[in-house]
Protein backbone atom coordinates (compact mmCIF):
# COMPACT_ATOMS: atom_id res chain seq x y z
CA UNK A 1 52.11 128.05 261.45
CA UNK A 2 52.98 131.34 261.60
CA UNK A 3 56.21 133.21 260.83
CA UNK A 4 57.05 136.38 262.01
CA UNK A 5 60.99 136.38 261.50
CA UNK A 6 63.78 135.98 258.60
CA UNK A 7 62.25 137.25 255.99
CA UNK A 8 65.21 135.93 254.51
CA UNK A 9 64.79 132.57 254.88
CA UNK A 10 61.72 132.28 253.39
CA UNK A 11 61.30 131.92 249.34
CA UNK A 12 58.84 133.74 247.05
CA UNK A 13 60.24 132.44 243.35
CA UNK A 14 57.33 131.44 241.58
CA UNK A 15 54.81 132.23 244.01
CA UNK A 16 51.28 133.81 242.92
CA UNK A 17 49.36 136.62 244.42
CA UNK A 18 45.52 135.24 244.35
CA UNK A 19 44.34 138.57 245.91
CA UNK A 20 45.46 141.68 247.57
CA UNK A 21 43.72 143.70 250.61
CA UNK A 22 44.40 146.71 251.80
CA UNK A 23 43.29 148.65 255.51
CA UNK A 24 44.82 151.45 257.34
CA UNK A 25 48.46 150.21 258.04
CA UNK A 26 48.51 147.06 256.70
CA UNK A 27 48.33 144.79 253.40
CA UNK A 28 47.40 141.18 253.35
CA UNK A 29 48.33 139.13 250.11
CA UNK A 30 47.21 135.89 249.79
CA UNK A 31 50.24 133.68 248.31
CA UNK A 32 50.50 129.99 246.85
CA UNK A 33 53.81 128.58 246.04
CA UNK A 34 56.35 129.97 248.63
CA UNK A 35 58.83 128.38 250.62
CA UNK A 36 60.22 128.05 254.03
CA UNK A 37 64.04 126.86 254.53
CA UNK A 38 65.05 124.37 257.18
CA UNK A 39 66.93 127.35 258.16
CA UNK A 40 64.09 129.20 259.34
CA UNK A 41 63.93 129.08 263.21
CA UNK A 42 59.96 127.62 262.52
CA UNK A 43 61.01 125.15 260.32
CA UNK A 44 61.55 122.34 262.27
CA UNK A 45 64.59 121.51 260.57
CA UNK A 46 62.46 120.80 257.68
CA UNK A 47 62.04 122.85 253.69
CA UNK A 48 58.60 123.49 253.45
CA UNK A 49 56.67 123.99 250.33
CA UNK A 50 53.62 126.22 251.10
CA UNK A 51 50.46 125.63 249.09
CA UNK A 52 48.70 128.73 250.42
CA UNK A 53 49.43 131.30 252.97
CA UNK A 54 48.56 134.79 253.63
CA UNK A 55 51.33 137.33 254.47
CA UNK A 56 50.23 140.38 256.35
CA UNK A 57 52.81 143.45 255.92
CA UNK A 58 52.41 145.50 258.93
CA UNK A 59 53.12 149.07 259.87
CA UNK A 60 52.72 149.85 256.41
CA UNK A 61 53.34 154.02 255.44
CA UNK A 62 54.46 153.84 251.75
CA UNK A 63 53.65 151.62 249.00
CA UNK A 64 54.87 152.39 245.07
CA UNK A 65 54.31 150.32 241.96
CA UNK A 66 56.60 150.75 238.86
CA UNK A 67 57.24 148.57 235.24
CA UNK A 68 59.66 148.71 233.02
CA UNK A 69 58.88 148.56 229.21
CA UNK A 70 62.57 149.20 228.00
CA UNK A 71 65.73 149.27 230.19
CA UNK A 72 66.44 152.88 230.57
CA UNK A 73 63.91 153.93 233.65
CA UNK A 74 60.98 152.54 235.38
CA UNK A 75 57.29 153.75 235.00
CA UNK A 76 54.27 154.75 236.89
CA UNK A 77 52.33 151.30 237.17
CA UNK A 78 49.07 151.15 235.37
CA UNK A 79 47.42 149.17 237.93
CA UNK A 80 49.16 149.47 241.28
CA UNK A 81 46.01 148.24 243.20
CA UNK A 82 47.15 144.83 242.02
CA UNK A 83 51.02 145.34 241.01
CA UNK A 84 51.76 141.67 240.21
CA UNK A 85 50.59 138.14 239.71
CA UNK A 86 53.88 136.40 239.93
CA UNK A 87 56.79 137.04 241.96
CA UNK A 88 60.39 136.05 241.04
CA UNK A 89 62.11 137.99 243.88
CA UNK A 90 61.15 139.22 247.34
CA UNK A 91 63.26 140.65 249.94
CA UNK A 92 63.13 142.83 253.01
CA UNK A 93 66.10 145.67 253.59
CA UNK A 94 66.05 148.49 255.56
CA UNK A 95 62.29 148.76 256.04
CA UNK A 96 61.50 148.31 252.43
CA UNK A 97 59.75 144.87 251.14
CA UNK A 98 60.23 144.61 247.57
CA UNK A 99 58.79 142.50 245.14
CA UNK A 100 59.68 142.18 241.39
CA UNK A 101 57.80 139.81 238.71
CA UNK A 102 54.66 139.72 236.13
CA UNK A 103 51.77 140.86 235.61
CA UNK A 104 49.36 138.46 233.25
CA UNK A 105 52.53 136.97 231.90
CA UNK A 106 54.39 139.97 230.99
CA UNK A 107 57.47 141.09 232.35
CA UNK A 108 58.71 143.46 234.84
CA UNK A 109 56.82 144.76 237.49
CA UNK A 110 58.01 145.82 240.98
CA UNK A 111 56.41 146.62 243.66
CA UNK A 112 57.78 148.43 246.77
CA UNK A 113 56.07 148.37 250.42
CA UNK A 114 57.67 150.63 253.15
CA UNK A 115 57.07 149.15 256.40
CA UNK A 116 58.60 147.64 259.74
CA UNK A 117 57.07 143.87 259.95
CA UNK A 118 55.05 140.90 258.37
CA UNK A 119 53.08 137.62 259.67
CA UNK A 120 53.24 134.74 257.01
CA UNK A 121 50.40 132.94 258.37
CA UNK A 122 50.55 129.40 256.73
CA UNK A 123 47.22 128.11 255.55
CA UNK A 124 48.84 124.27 253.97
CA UNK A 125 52.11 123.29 253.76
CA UNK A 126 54.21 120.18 252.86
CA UNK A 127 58.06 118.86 254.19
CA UNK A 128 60.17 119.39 250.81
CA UNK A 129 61.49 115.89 249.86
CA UNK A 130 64.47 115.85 247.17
């Protein structure tokens, strides 16, 4: 399955980045845990819980790394070649994909990626069942 639409619909809470890759234009992180809503237009009608995936960020011509160690301003990340292990939030405004999470546990890391599309290419996936 692949996804190239509604960013919004899909889920990222909880999800962890296994590995990061990085070529002219483009990042590809490799994902377990996300989620697809029944209100994606892929979705069959159907939640899915995605096991593993890889989502490819495309058209990529910006990408900044901050974390916050008090609550007055952010700071240069220490390791933006792999800004986070664990994302809590992910959305998709105005050409600007932004993740927020840890890194090894700690809290808060965000991670900002400037570009104008993605391909969640689903690797396993399973229909959510309440």
């Amino acid at each position: 399955m692949k996804l190239t639409t509604d960013f919004d619909k899909l889920g990222f809470h909880d999800a962890s980045i296994e590995n990061i890759e990085r070529q002219s234009g483009s990042i590809t992180i490799d994902i377990k845990g996300a989620f697809i809503s029944k209100e994606h237009p892929c979705s069959d009608g159907q939640d899915w819980i995605v096991e593993k995936a890889k989502l490819e960020i495309l058209g990529v011509t910006e990408e900044r790394a901050t974390f916050w160690d008090d609550n007055k301003t952010a700071k240069e990340h220490p390791e933006p070649e792999f800004p986070l292990d664990e994302i809590m939030h992910a959305h998709f405004v105005e050409g600007v994909f932004s993740f927020d999470g840890f890194k090894e546990t700690v809290p808060w890391y965000e991670w900002f990626i400037t570009a104008n599309s993605f391909v969640l290419e689903v690797n396993s996936a399973s229909k959510f069942s309440s």
